[in-house]
N, C-alpha and C. Protein backbone atom coordinates (compact mmCIF):
# COMPACT_ATOMS: atom_id res chain seq x y z
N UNK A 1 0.85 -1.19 0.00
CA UNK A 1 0.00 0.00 0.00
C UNK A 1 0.89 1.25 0.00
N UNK A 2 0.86 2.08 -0.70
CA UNK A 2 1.56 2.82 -0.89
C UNK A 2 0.74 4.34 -0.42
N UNK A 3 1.72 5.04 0.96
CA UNK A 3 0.98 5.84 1.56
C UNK A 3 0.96 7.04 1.24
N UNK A 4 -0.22 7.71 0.60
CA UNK A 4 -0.55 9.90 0.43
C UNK A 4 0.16 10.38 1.71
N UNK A 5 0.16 11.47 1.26
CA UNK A 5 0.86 12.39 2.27
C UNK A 5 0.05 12.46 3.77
N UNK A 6 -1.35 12.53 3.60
CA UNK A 6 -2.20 12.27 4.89
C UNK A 6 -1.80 10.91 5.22
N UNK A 7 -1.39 10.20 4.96
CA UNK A 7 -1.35 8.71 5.58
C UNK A 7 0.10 9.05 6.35
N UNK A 8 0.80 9.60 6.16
CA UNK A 8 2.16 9.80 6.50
C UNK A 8 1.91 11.08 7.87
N UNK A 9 1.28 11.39 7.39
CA UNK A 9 0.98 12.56 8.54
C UNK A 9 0.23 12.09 9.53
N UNK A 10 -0.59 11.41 9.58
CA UNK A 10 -1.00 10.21 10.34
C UNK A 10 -0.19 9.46 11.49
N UNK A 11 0.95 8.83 10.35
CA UNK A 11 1.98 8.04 11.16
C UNK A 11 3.01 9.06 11.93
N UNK A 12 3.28 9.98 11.88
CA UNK A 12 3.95 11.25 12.69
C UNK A 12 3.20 11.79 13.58
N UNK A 13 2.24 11.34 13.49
CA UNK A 13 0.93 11.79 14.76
C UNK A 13 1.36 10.99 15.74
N UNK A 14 1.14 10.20 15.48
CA UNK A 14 1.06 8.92 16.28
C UNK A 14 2.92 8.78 17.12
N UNK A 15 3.65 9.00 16.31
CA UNK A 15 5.27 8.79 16.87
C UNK A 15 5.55 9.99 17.82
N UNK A 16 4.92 11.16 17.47
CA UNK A 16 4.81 12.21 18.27
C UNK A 16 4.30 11.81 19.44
N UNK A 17 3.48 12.36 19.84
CA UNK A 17 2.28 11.63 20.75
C UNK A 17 2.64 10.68 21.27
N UNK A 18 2.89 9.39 21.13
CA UNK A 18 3.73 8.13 21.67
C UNK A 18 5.04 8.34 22.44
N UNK A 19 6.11 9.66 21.83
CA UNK A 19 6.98 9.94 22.60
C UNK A 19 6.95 11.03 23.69
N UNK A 20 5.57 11.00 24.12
CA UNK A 20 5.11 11.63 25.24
C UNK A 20 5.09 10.41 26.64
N UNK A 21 5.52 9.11 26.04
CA UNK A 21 4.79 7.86 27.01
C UNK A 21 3.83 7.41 27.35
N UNK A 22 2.82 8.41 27.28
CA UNK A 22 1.71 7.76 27.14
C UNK A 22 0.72 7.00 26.44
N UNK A 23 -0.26 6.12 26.18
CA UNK A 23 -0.75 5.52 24.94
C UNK A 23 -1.46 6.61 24.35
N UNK A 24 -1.73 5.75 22.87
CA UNK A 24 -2.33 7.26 21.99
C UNK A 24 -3.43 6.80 21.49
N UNK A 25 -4.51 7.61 21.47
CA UNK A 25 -5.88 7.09 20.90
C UNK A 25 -6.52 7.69 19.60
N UNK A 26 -6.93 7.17 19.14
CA UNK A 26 -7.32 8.35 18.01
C UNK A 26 -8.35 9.76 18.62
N UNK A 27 -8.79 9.49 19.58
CA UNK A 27 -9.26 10.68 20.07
C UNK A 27 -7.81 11.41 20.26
N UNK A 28 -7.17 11.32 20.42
CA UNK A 28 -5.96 12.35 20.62
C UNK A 28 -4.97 12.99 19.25
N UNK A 29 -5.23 11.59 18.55
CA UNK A 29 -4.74 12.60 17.25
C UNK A 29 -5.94 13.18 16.24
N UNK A 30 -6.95 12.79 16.75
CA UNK A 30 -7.88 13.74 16.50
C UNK A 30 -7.81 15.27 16.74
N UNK A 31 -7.34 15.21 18.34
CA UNK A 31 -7.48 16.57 19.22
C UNK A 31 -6.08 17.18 18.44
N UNK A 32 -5.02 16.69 18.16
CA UNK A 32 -3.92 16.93 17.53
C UNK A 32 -3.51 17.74 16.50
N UNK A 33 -4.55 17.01 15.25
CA UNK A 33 -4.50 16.94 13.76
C UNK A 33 -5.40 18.48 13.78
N UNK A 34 -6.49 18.26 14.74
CA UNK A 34 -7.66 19.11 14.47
C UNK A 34 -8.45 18.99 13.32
N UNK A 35 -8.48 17.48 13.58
CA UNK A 35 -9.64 16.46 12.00
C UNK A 35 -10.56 16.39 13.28
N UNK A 36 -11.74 15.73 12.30
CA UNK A 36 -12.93 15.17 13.14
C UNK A 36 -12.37 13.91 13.67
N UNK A 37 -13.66 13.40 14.23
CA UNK A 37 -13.53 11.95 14.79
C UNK A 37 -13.87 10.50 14.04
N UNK A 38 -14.66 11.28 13.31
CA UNK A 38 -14.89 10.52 11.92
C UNK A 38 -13.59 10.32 10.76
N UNK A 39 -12.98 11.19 10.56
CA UNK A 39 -12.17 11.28 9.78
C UNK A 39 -11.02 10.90 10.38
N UNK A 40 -10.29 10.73 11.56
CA UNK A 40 -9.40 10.22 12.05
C UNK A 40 -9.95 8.48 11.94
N UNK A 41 -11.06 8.14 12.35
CA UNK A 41 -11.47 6.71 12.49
C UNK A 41 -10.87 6.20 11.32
N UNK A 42 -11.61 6.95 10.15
CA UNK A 42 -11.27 6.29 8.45
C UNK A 42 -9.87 6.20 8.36
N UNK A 43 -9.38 7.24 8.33
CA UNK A 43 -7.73 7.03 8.38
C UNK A 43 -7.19 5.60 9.11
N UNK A 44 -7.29 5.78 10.38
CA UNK A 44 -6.82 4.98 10.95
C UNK A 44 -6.83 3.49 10.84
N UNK A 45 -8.37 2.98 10.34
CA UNK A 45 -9.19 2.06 10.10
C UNK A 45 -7.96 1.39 8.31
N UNK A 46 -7.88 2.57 7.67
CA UNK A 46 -7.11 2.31 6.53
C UNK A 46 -5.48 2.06 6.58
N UNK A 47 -5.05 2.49 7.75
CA UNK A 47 -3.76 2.60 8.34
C UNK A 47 -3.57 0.95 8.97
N UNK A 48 -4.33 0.38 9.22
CA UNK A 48 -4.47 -0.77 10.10
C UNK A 48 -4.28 -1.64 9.04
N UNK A 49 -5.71 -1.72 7.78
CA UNK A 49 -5.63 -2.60 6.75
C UNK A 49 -4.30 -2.57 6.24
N UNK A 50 -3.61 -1.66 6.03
CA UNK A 50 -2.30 -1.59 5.46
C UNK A 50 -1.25 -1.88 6.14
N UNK A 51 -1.86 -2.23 7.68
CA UNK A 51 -0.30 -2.85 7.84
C UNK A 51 0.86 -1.80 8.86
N UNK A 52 0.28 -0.62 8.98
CA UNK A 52 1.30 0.38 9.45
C UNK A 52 0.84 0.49 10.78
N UNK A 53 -0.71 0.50 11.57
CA UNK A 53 -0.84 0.52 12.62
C UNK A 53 -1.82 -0.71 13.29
N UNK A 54 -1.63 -0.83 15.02
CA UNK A 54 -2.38 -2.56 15.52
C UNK A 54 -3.60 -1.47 16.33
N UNK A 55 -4.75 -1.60 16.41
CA UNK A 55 -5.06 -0.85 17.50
C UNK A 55 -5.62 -2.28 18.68
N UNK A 56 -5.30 -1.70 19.84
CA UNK A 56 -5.85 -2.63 20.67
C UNK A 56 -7.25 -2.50 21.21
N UNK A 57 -7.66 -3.83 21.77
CA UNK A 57 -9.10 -3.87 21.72
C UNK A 57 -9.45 -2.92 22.77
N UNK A 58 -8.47 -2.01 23.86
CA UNK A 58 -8.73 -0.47 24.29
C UNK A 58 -8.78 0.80 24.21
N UNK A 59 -8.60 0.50 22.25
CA UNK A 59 -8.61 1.48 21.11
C UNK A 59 -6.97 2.04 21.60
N UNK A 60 -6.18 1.24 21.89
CA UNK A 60 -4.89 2.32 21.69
C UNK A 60 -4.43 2.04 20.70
N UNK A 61 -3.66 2.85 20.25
CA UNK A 61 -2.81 3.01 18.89
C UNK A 61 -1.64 2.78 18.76
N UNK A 62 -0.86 1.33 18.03
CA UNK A 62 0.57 1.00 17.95
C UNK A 62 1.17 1.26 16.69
N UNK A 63 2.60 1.79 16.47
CA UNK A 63 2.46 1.89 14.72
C UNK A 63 3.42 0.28 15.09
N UNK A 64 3.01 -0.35 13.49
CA UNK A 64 4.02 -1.78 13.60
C UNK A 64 5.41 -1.26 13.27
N UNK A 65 6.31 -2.55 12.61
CA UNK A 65 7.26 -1.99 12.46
C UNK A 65 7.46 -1.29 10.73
N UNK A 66 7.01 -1.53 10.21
CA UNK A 66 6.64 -0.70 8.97
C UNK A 66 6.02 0.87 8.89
N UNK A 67 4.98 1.12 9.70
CA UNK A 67 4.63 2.00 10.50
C UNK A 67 5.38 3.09 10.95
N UNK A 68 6.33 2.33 11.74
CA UNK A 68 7.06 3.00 12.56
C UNK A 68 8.59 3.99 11.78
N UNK A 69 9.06 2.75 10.87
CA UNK A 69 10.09 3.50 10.53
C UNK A 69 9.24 4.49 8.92
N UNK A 70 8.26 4.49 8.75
CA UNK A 70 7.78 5.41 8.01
C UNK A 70 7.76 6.57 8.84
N UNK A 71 7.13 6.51 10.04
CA UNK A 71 6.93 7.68 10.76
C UNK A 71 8.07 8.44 11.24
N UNK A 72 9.78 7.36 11.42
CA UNK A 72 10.81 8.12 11.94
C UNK A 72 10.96 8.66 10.99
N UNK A 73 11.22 8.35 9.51
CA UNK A 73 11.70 9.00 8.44
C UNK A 73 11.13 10.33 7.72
N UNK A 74 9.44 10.52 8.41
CA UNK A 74 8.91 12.10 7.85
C UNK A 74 9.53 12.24 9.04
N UNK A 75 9.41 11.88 10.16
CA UNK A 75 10.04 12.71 11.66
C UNK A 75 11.06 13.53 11.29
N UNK A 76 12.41 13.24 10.95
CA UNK A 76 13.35 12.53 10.90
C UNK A 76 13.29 14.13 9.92
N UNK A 77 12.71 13.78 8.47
CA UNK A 77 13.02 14.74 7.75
C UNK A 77 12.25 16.49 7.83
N UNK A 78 11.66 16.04 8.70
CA UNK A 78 10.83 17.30 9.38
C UNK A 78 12.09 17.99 10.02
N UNK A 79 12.53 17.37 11.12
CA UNK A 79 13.05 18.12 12.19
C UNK A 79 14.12 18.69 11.74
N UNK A 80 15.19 17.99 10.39
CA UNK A 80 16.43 18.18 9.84
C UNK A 80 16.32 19.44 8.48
N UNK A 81 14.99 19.06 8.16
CA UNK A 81 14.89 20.18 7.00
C UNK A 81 14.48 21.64 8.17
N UNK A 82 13.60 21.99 9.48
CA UNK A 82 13.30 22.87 9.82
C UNK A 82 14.56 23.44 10.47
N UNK A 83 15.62 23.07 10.99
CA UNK A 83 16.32 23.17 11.77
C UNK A 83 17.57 23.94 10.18
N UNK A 84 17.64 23.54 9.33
CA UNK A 84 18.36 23.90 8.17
C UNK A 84 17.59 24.98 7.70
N UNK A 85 16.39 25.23 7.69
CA UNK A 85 15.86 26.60 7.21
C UNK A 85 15.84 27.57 8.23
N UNK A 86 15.96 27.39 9.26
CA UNK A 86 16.27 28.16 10.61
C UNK A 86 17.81 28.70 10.56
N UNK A 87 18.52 28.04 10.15
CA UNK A 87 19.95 28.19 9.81
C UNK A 87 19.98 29.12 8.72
N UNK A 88 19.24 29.06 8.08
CA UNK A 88 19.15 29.79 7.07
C UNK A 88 19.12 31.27 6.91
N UNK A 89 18.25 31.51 7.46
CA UNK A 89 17.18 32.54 8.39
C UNK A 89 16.24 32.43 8.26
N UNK A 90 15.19 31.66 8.16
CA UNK A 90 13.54 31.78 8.07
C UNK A 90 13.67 31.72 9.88
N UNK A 91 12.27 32.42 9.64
CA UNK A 91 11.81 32.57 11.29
C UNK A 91 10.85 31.06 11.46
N UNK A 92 11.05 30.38 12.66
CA UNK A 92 11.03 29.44 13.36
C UNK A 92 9.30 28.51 12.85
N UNK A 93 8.50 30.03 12.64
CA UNK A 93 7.41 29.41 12.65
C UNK A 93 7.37 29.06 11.06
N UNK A 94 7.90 29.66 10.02
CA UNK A 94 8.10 30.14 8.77
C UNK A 94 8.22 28.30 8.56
N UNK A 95 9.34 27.95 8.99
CA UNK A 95 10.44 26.88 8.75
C UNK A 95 9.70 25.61 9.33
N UNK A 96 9.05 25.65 9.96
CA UNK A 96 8.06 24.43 10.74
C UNK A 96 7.05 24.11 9.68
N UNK A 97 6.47 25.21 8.96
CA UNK A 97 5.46 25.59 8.17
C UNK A 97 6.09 24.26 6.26
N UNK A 98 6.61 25.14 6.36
CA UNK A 98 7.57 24.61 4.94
C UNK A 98 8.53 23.30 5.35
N UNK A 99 9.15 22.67 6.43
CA UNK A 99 9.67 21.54 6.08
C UNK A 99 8.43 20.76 6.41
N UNK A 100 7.50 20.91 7.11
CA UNK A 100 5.93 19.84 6.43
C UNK A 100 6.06 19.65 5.79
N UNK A 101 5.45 20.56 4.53
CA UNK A 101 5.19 20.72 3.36
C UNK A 101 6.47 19.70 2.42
N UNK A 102 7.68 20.00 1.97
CA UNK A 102 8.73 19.65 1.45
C UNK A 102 8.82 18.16 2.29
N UNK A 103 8.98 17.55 3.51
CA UNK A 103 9.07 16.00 3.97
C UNK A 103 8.45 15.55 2.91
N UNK A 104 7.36 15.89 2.46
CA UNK A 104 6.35 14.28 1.74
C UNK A 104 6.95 14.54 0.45
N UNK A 105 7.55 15.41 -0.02
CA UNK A 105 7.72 15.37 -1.58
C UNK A 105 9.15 15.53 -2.33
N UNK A 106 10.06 15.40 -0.82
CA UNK A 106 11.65 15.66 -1.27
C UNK A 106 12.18 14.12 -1.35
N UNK A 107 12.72 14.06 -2.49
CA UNK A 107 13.30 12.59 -2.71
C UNK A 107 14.60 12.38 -1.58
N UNK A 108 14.99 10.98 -1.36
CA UNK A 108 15.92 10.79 -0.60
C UNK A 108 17.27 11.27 -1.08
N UNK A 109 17.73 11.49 -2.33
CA UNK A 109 19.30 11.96 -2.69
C UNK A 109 19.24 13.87 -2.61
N UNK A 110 18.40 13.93 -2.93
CA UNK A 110 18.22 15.55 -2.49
C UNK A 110 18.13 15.49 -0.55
N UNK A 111 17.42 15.09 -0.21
CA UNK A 111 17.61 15.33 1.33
C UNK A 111 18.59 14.87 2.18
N UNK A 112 19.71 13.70 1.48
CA UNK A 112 20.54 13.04 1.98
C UNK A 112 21.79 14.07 1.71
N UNK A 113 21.70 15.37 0.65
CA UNK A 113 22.39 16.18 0.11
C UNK A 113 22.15 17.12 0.95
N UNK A 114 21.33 17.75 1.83
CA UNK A 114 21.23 18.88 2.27
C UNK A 114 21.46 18.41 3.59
N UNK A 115 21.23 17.20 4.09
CA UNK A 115 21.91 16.69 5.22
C UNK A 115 23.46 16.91 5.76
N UNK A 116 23.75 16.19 4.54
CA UNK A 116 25.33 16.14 4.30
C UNK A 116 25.66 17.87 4.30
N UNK A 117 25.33 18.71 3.54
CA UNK A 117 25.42 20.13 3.43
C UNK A 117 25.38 20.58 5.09
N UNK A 118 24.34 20.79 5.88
CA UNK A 118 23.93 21.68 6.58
C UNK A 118 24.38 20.82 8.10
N UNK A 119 25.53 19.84 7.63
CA UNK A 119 26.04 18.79 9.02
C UNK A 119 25.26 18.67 10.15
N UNK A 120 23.90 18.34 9.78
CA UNK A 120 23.21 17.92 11.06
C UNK A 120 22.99 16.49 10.89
């Protein structure tokens, strides 16, 4: 299954949130996302069929291991692209705004390039 950018944003919900320690429900990345409750269900419900998340029968939310390293890798390229446009000079909120945006659609030899560039 090959995941849209909402499916990916999804799985960064969830890795977020999870590295708080506590379990995560879709009521919370509901409260998160600032989607409905309906629309987090569908997601999630589609996230499951595919393999990326288990929910337990106390509705908590696990990503598997497929899941998971999808979610480190937008993480991953979130935090490294915002932190490089901050360097840059974009202002903080500017740069949070735009490495969203750019994670879902920057190929890996371009971001493995600006990595290497901006030594983080």
């Amino acid at each position: 299954m090959h995941l849209q950018e909402s499916g990916q944003m999804y799985l960064e919900t969830i890795l977020v949130l999870s590295k708080s320690g506590k379990p995560v429900r879709s009521i919370d990345v509901s409260e998160y996302m600032g989607f409905s409750k309906p629309s987090v269900s569908r997601a999630i419900g589609l996230l499951k069929t595919g393999g990326y998340v288990t929910v337990s029968k106390e509705g908590y939310l696990t990503l598997t291991e497929e899941g998971s390293a999808v979610a480190e890798s937008i993480y991953e390229k979130h935090t490294l692209l915002t932190k490089f446009l901050v360097q840059l000079g974009v202002n903080e909120e500017t740069a949070v705004e735009d490495a969203c945006k750019i994670e879902h659609i920057i190929s890996e030899e371009s971001f493995e390039a600006i990595r290497k560039h901006a030594g983080l």
